[in-house]
N, C-alpha and C. Protein backbone atom coordinates (compact mmCIF):
# COMPACT_ATOMS: atom_id res chain seq x y z
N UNK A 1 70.36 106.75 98.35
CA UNK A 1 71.01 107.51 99.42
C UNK A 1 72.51 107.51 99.19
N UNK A 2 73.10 108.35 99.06
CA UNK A 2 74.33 108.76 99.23
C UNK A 2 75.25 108.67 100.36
N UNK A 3 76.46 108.09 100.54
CA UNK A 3 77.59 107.94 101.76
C UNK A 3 78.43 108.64 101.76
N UNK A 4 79.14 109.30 102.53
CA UNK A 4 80.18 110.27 102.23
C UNK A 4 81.06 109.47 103.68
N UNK A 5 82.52 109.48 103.56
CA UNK A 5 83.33 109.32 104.44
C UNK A 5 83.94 110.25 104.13
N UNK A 6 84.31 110.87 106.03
CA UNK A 6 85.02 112.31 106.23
C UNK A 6 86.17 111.89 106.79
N UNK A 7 87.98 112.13 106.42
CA UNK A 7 88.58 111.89 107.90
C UNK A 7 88.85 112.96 108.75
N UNK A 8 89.48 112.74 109.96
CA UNK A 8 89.27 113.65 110.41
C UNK A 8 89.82 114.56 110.72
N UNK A 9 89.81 115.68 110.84
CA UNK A 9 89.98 116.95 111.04
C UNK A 9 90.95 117.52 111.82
N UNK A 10 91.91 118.09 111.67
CA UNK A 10 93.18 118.20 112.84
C UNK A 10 92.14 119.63 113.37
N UNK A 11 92.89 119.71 114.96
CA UNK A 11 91.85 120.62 115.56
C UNK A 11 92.69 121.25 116.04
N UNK A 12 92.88 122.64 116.97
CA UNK A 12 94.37 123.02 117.82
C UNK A 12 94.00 123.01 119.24
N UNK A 13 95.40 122.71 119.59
CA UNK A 13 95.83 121.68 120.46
C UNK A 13 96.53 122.81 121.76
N UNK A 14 96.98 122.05 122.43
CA UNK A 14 97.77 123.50 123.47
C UNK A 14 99.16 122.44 122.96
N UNK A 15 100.74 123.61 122.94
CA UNK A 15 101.63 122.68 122.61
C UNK A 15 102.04 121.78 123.67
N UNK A 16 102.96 120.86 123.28
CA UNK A 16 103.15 119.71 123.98
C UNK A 16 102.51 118.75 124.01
N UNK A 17 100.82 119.07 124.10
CA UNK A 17 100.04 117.65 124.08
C UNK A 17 100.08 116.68 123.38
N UNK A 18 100.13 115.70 123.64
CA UNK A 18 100.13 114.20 122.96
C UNK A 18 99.03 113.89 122.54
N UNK A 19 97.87 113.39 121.89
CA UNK A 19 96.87 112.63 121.64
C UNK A 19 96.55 112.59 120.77
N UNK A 20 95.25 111.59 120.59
CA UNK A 20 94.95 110.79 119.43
C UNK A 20 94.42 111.81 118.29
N UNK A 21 94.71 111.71 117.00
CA UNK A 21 93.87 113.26 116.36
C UNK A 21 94.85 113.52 114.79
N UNK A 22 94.41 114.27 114.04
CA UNK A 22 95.21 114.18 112.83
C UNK A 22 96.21 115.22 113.51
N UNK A 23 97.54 115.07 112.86
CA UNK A 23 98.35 115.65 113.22
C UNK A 23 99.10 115.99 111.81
N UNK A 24 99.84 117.52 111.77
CA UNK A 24 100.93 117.93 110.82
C UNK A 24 102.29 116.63 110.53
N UNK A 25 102.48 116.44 109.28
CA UNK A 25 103.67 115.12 109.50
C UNK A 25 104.48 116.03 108.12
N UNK A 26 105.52 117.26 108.52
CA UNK A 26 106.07 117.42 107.32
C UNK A 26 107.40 116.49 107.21
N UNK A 27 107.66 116.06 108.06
CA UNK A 27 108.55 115.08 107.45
C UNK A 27 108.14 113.66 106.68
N UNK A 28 107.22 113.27 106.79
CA UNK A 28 106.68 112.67 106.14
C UNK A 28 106.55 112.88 104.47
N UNK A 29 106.29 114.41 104.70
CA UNK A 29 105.98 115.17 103.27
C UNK A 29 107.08 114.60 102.08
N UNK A 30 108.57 115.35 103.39
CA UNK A 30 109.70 115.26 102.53
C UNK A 30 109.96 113.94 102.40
N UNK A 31 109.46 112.72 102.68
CA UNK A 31 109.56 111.20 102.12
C UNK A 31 109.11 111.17 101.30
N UNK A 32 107.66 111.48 101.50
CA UNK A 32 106.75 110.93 100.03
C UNK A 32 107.29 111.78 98.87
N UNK A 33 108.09 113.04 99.06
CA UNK A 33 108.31 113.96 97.67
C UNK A 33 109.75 113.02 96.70
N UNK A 34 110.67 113.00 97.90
CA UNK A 34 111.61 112.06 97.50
C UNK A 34 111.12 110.90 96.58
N UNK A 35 110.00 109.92 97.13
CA UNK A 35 109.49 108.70 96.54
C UNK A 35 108.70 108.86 95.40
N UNK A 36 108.16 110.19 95.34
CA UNK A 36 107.85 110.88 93.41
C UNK A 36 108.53 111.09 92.80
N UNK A 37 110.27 110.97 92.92
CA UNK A 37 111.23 111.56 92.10
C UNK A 37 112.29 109.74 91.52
N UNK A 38 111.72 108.92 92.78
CA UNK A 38 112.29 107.36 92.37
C UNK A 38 111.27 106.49 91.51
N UNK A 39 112.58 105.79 90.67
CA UNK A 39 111.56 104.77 89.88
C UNK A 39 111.19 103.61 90.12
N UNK A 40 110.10 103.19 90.10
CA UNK A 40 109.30 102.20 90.89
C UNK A 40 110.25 101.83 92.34
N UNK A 41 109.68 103.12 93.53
CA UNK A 41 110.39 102.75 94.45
C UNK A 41 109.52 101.31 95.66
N UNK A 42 110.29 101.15 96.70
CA UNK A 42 109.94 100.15 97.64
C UNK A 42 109.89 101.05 99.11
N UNK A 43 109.08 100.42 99.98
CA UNK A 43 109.03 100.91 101.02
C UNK A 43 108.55 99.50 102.12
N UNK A 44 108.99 100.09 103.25
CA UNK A 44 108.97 99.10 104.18
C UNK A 44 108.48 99.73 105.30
N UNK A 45 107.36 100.22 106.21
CA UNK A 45 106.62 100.97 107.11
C UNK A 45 106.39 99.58 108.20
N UNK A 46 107.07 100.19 109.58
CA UNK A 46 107.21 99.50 110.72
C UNK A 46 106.08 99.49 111.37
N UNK A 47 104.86 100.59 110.98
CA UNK A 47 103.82 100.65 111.80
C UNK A 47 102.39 99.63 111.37
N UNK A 48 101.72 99.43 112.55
CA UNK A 48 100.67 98.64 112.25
C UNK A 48 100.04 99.16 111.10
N UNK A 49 99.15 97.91 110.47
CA UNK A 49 98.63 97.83 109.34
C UNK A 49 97.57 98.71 109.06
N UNK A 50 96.75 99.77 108.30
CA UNK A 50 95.77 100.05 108.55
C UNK A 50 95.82 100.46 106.15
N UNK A 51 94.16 100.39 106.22
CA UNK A 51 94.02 100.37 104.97
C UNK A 51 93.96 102.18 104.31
N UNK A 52 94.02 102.72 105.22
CA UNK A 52 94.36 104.08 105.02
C UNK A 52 95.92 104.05 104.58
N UNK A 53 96.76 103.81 105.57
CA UNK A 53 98.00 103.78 104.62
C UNK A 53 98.33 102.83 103.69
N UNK A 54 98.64 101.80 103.37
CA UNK A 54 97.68 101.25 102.36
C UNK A 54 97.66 101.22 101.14
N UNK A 55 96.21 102.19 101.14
CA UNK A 55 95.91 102.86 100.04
C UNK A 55 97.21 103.65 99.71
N UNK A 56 97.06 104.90 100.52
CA UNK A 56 98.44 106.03 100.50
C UNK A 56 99.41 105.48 100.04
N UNK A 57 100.28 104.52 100.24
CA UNK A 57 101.71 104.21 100.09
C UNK A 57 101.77 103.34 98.58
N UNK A 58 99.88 102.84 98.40
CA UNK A 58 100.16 102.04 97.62
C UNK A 58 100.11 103.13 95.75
N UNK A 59 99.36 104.10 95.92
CA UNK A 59 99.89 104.81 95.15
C UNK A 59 101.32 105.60 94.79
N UNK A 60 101.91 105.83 95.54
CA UNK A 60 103.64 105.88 95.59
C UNK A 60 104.56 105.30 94.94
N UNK A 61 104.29 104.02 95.98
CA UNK A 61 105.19 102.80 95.54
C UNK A 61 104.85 101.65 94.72
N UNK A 62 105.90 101.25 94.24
CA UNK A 62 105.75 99.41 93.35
C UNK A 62 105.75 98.45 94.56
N UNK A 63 106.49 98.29 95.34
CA UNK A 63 106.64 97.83 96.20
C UNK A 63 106.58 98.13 97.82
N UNK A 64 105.74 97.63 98.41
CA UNK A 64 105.13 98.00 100.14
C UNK A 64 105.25 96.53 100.90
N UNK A 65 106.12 96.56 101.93
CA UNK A 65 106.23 95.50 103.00
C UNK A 65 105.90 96.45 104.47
N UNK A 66 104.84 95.91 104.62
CA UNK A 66 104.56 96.31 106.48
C UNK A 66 104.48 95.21 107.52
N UNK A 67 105.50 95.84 107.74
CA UNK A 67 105.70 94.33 109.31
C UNK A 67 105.44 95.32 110.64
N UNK A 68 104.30 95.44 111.21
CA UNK A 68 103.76 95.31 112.61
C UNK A 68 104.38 95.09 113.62
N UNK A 69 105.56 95.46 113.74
CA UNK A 69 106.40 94.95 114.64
C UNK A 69 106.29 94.65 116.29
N UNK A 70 105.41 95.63 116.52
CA UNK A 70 104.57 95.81 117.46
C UNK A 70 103.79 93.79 117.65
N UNK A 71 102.89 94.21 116.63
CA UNK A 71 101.89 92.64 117.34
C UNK A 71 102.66 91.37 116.77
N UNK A 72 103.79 91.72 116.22
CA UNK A 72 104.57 90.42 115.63
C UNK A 72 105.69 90.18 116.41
N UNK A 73 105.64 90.92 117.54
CA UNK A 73 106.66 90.59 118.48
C UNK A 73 106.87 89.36 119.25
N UNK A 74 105.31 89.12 119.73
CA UNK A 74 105.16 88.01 120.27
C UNK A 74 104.57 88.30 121.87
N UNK A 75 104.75 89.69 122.15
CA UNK A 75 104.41 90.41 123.43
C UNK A 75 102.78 89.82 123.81
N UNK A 76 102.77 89.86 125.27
CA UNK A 76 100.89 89.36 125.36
C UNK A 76 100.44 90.68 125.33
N UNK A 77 100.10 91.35 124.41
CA UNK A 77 99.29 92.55 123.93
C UNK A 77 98.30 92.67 124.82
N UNK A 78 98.14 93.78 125.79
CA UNK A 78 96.79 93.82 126.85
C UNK A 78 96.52 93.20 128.19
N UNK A 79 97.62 92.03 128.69
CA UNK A 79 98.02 91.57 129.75
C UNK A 79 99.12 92.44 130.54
N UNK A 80 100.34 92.90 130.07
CA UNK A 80 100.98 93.69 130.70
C UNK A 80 101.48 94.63 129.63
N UNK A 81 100.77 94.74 128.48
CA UNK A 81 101.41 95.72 127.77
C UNK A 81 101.74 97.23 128.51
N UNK A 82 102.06 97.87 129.46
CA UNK A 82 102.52 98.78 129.28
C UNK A 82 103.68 98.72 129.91
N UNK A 83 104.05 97.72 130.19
CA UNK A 83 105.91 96.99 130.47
C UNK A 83 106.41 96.82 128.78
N UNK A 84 105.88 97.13 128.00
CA UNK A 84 106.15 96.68 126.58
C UNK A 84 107.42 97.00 126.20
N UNK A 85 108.80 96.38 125.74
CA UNK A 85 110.16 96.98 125.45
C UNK A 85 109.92 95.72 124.76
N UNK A 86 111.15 95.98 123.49
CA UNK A 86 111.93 94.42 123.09
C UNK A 86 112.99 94.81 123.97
N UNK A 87 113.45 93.59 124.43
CA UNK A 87 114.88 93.04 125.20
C UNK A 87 116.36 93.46 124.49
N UNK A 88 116.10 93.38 123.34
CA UNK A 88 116.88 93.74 122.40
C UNK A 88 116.64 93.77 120.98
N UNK A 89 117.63 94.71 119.73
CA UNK A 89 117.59 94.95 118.58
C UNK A 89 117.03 93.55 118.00
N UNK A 90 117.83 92.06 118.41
CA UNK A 90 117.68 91.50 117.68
C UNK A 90 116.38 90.75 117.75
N UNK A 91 115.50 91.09 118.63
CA UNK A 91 114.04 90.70 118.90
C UNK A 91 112.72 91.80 117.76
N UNK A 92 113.55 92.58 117.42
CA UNK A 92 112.62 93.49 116.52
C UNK A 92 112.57 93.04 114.92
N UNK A 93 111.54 92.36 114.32
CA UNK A 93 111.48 91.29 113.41
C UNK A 93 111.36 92.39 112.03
N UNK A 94 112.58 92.44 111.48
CA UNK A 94 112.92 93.02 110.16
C UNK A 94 113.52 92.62 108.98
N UNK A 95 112.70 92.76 107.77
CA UNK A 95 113.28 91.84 106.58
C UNK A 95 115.01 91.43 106.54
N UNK A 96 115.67 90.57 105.57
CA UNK A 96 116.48 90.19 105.89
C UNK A 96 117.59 91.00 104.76
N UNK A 97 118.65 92.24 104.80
CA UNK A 97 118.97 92.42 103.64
C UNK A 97 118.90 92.16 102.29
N UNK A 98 119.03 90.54 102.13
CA UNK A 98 118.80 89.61 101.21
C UNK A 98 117.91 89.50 100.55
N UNK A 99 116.42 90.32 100.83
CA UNK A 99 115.80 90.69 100.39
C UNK A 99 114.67 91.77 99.77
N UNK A 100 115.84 92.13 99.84
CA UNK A 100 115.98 93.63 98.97
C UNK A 100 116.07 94.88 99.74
N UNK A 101 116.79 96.11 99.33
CA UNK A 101 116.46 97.21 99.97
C UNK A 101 115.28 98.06 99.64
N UNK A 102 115.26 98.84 100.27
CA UNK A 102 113.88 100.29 100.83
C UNK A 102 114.36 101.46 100.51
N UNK A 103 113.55 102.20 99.29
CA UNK A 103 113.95 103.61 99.19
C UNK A 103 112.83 104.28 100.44
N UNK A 104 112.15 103.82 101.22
CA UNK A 104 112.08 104.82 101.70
C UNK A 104 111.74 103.71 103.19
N UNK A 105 112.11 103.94 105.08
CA UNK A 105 111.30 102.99 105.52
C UNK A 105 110.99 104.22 106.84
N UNK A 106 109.77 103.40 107.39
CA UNK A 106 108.98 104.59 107.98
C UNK A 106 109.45 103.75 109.01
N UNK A 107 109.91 104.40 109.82
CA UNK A 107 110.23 103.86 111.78
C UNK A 107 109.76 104.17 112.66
N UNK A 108 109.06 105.17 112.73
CA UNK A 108 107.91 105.87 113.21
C UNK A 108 108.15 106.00 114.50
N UNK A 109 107.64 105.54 115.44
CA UNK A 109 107.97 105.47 116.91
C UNK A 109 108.68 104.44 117.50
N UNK A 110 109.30 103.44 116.80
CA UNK A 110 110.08 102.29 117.48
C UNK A 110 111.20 101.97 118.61
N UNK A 111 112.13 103.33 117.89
CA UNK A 111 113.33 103.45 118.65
C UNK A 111 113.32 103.40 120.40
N UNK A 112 111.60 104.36 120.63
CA UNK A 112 111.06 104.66 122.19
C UNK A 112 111.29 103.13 122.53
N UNK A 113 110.56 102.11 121.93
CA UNK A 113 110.36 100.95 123.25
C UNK A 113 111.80 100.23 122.69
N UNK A 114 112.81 100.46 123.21
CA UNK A 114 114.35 99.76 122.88
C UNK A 114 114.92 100.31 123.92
N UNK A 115 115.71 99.36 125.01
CA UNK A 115 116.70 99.79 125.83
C UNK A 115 117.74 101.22 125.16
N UNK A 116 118.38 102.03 125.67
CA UNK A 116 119.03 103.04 124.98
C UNK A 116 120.40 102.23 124.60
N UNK A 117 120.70 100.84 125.31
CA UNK A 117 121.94 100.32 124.52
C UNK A 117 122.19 99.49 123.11
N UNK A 118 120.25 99.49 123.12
CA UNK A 118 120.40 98.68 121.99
C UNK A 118 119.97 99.57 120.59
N UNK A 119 119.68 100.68 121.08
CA UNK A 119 119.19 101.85 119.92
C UNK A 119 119.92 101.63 118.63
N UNK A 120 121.37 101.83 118.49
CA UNK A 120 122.48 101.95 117.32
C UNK A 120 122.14 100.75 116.66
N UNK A 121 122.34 99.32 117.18
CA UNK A 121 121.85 98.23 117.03
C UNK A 121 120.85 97.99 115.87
N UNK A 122 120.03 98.59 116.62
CA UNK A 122 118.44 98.48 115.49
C UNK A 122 118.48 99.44 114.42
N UNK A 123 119.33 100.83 114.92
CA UNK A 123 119.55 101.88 113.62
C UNK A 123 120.50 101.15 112.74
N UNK A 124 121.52 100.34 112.84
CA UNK A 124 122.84 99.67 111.86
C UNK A 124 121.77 98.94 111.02
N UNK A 125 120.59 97.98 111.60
CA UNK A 125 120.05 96.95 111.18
C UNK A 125 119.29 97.66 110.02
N UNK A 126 118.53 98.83 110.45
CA UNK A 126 117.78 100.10 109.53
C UNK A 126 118.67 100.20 108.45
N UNK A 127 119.99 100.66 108.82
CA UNK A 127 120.47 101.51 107.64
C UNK A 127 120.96 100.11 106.68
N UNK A 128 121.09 99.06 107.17
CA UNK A 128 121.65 98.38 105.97
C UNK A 128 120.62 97.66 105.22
N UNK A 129 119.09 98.05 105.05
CA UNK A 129 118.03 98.00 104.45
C UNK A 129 117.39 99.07 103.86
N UNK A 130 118.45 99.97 104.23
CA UNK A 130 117.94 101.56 102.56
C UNK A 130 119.38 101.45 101.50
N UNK A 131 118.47 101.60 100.61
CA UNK A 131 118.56 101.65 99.24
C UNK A 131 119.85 103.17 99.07
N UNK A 132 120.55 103.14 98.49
CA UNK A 132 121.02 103.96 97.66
C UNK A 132 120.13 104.92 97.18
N UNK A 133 120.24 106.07 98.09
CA UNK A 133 119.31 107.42 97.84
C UNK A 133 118.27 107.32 98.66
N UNK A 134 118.06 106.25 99.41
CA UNK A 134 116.84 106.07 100.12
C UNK A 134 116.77 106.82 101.62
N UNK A 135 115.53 106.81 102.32
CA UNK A 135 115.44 107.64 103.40
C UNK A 135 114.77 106.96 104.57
N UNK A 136 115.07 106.78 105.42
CA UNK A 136 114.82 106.51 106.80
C UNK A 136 114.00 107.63 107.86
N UNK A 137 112.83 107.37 107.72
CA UNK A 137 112.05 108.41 108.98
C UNK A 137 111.47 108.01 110.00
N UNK A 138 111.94 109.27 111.02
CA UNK A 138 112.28 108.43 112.43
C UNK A 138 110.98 109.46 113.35
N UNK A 139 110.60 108.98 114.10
CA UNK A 139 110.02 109.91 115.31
C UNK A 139 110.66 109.81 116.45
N UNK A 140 110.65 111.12 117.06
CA UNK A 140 111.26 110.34 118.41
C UNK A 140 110.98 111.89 119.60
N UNK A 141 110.95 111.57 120.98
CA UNK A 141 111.15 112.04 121.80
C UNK A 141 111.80 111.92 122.91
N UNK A 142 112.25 113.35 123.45
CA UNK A 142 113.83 113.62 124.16
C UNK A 142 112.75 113.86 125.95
N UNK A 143 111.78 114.54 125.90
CA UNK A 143 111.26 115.35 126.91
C UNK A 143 109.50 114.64 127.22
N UNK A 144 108.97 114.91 126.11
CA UNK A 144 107.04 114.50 125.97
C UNK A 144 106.76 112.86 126.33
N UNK A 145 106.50 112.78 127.51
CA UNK A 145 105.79 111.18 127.47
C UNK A 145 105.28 110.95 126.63
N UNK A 146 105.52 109.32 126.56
CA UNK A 146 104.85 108.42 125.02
C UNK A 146 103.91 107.55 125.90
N UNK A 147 103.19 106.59 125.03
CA UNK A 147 102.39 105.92 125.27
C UNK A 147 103.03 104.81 125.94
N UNK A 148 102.14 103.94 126.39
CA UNK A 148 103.19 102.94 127.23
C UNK A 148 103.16 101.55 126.01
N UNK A 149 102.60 101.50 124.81
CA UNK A 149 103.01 100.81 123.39
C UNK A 149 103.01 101.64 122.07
N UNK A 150 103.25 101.36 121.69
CA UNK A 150 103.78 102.18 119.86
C UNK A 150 102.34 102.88 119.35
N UNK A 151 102.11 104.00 119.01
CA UNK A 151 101.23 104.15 118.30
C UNK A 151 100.88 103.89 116.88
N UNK A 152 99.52 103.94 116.82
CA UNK A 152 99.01 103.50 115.57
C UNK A 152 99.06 104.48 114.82
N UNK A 153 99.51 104.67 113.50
CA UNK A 153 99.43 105.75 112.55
C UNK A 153 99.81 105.66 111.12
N UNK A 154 97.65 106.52 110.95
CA UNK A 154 97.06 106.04 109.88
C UNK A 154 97.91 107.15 109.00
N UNK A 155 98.53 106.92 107.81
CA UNK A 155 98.42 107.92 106.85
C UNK A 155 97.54 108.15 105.51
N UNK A 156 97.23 109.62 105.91
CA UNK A 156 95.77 110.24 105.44
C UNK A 156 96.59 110.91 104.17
N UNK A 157 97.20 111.59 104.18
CA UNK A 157 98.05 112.28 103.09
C UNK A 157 99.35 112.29 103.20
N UNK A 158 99.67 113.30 102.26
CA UNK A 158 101.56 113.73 102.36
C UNK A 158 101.75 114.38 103.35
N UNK A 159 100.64 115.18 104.20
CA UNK A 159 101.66 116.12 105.34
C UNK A 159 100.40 115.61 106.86
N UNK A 160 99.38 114.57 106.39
CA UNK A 160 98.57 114.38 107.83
C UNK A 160 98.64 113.18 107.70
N UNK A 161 98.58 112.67 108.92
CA UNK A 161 98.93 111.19 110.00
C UNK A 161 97.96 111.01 110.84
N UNK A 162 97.24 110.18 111.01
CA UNK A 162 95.99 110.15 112.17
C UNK A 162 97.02 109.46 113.15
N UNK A 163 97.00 109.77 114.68
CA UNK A 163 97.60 108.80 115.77
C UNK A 163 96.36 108.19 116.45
N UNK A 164 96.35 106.87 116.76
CA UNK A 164 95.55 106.35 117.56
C UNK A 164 96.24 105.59 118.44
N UNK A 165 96.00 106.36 120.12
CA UNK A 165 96.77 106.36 121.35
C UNK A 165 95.50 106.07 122.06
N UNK A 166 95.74 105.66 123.29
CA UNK A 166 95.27 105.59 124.57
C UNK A 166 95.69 106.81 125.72
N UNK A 167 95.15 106.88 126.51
CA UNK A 167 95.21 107.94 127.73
C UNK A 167 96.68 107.76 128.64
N UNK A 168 96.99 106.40 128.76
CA UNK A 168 98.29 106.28 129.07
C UNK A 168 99.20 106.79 128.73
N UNK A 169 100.23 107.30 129.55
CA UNK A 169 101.58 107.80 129.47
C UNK A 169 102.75 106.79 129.94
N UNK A 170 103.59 106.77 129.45
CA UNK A 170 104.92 106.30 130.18
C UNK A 170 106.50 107.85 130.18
N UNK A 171 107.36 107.17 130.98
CA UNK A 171 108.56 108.79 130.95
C UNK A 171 108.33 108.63 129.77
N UNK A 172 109.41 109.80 129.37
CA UNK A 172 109.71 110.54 128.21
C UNK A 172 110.98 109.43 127.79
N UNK A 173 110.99 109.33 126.76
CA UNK A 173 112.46 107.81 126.60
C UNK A 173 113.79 108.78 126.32
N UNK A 174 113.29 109.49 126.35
CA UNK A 174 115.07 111.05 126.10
C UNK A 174 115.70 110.43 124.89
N UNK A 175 115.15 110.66 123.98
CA UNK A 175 115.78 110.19 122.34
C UNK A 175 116.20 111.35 121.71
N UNK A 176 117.34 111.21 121.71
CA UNK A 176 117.69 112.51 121.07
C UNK A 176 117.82 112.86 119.70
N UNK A 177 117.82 114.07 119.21
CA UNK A 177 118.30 113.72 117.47
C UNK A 177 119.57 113.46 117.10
N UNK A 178 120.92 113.68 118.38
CA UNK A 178 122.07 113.05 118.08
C UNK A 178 122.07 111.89 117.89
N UNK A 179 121.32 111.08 119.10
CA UNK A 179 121.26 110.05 119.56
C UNK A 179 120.96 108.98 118.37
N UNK A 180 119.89 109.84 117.71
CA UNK A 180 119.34 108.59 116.26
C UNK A 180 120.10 108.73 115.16
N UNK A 181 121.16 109.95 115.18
CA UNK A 181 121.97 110.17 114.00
C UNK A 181 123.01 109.28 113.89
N UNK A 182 123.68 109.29 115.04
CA UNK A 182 124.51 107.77 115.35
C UNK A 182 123.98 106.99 114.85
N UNK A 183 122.48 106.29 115.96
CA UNK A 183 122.31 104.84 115.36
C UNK A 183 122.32 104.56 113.85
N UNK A 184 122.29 105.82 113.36
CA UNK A 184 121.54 105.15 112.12
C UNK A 184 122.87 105.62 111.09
N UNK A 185 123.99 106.08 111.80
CA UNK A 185 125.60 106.16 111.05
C UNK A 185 125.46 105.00 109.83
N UNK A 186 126.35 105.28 108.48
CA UNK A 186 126.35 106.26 107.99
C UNK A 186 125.53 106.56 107.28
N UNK A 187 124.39 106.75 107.44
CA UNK A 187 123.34 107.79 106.86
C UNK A 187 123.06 109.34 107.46
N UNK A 188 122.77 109.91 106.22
CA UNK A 188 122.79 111.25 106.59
C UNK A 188 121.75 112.47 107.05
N UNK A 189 121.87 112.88 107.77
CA UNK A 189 121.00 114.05 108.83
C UNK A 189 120.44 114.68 107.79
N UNK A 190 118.84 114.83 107.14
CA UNK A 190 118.54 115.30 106.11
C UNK A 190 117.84 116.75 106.63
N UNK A 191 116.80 116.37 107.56
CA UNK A 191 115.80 117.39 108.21
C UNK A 191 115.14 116.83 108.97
N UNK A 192 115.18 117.77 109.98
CA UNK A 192 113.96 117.64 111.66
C UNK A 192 113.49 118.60 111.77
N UNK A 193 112.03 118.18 112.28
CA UNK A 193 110.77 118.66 112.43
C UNK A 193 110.63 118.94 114.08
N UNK A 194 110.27 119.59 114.31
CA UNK A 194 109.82 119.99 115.70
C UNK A 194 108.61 119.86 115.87
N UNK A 195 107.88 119.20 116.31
CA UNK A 195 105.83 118.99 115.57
C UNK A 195 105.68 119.84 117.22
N UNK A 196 104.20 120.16 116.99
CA UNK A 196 103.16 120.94 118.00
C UNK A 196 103.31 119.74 119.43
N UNK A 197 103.14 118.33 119.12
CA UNK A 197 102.44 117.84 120.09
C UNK A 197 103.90 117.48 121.26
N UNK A 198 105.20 118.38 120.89
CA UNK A 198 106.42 117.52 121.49
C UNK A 198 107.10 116.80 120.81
N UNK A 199 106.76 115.96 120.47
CA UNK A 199 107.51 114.79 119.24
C UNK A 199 108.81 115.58 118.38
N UNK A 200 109.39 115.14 117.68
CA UNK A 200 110.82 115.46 116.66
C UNK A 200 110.19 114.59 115.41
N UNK A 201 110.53 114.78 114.26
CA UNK A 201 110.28 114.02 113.24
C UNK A 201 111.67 114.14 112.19
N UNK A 202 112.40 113.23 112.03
CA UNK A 202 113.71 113.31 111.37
C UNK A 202 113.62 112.76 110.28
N UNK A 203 114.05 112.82 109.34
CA UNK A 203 114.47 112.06 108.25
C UNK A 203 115.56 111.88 107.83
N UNK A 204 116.79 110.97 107.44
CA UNK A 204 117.99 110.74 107.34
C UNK A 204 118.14 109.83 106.03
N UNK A 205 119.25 110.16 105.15
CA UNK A 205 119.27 109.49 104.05
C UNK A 205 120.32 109.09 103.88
N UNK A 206 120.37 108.08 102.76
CA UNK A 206 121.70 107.14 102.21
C UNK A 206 122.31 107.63 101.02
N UNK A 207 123.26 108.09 100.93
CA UNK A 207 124.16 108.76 99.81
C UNK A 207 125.03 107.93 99.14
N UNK A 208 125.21 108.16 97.87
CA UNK A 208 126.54 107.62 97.52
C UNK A 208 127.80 107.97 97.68
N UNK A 209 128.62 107.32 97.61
CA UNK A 209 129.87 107.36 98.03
C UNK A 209 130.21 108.46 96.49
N UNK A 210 131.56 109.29 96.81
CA UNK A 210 131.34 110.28 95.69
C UNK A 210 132.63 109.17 95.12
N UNK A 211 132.38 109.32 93.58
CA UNK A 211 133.47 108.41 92.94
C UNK A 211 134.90 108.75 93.01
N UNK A 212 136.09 108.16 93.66
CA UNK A 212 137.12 109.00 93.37
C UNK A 212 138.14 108.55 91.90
N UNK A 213 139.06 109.29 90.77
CA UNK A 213 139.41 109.16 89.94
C UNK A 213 140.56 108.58 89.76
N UNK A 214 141.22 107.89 88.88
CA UNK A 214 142.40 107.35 89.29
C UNK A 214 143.47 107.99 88.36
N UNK A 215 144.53 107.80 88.70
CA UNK A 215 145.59 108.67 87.45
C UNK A 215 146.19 108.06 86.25
C-alpha cells in the first residue's frame, strides 16, 4: 500500500480575514531568493519549531538556530495566555551577538506581543544580529486583530506558510511599517507586502557602508 502526504491547499478567503490555512508569503520569497545568492548562509527563525520548516530552511542554509521565543519565555502557556506580552525587549530570549550573525532572521509576528515602547529595543537587538547583506523579515499589523499569542508558521515553500491560529482575537497592535523601520534603524526598507488576510509582510536589509577614498 502506498502513502501519499498532501499539504494543504490555500483556498480564497474574503479579504481581511485572519485564519488558520496556507497563505501567499512573497516576502518570504524575497528572503529565501536572497539566501540562494549567499555562501553557506545562517539563519535564525523566531517562530516555533515545526519539521516542515526544518526541512525548508534546512536546504537553504549551512546554518539554522530556532529559538521559540514564544514557549521559551517562561509564560504559563494556556493558564492566562491571552494576557501574553513580554514586559520588555530584554525578556525576549535572543542569541548573543557573540555568536555569530544571520544572513537572514525570520521575526515573523513578534513585534505584536511587545509594549509599543519597547518595539525599537527589540528591533536594535535584531539588527545587531544580521550579517552584512543580511535581511530581517518582519510581519506586522496596523488595523487586523491578531491572535491573543504568536502564531505558528509552518514553512511549506518559497512563497506558502501554513498559520496555525486559534479562533481568538485580540485589538489590532497598530504596527506600522514606519514604526518597524525605525526599530530596526539602520537597516534598510527593502519591500512590503500587503497579504489578503490584513497582515503587512516587510523585509529590511543590512548594507554596507559605501567605502569612502582618501587623497
Amino acid at each position: 500500500m502506498a502513502w501519499f502526504s498532501r499539504k494543504p491547499s490555500r483556498r480564497e478567503r474574503a479579504p481581511g480575514v485572519l485564519d488558520s490555512g496556507v497563505w501567499h508569503s512573497p516576502g518570504l520569497a524575497s528572503v529565501c531568493g536572497a539566501l540562494r545568492r549567499s555562501d553557506q548562509p545562517a539563519v535564525l527563525d523566531l517562530g516555533g519549531s515545526s519539521s516542515e520548516s526544518f526541512e525548508f530552511l534546512g536546504a537553504l542554509a549551512h546554518d539554522i538556530v530556532v529559538q521559540d521565543i514564544f514557549h521559551s519565555s517562561g509564560e504559563p502557556v494556556g493558564q492566562r495566555a491571552e494576557l501574553f506580552r513580554f514586559a520588555s525587549a530584554d525578556e525576549v530570549s535572543l542569541p548573543a551577538p557573540a555568536d555569530g550573525q544571520f544572513d537572514a532572521i525570520l521575526a515573523w509576528d513578534v513585534f505584536h506581543y511587545l509594549p509599543r515602547g519597547e518595539r525599537r529595543a527589540f528591533g536594535q537587538r535584531l539588527a545587531a544580529l544580521c550579517a552584512e547583506g543580511g535581511r530581517v523579515f518582519v510581519i506586522a499589523s496596523q488595523t487586523t486583530p491578531v491572535p491573543p499569542t504568536p502564531i505558528h508558521f509552518k514553512i511549506l515553500g518559497d512563497e506558502e506558510v501554513e498559520y496555525v491560529l486559534g479562533p481568538a482575537r485580540v485589538e489590532a497592535p497598530q504596527l506600522t511599517t514606519r514604526e518597524v523601520e525605525q526599530a530596526l534603524a539602520p537597516l534598510v526598507p527593502e519591500r512590503v507586502f500587503q497579504l489578503r488576510n490584513g497582515l503587512r509582510e516587510l523585509v529590511l536589509g543590512a548594507r554596507a557602508e559605501p567605502a569612502t577614498g582618501g587623497s
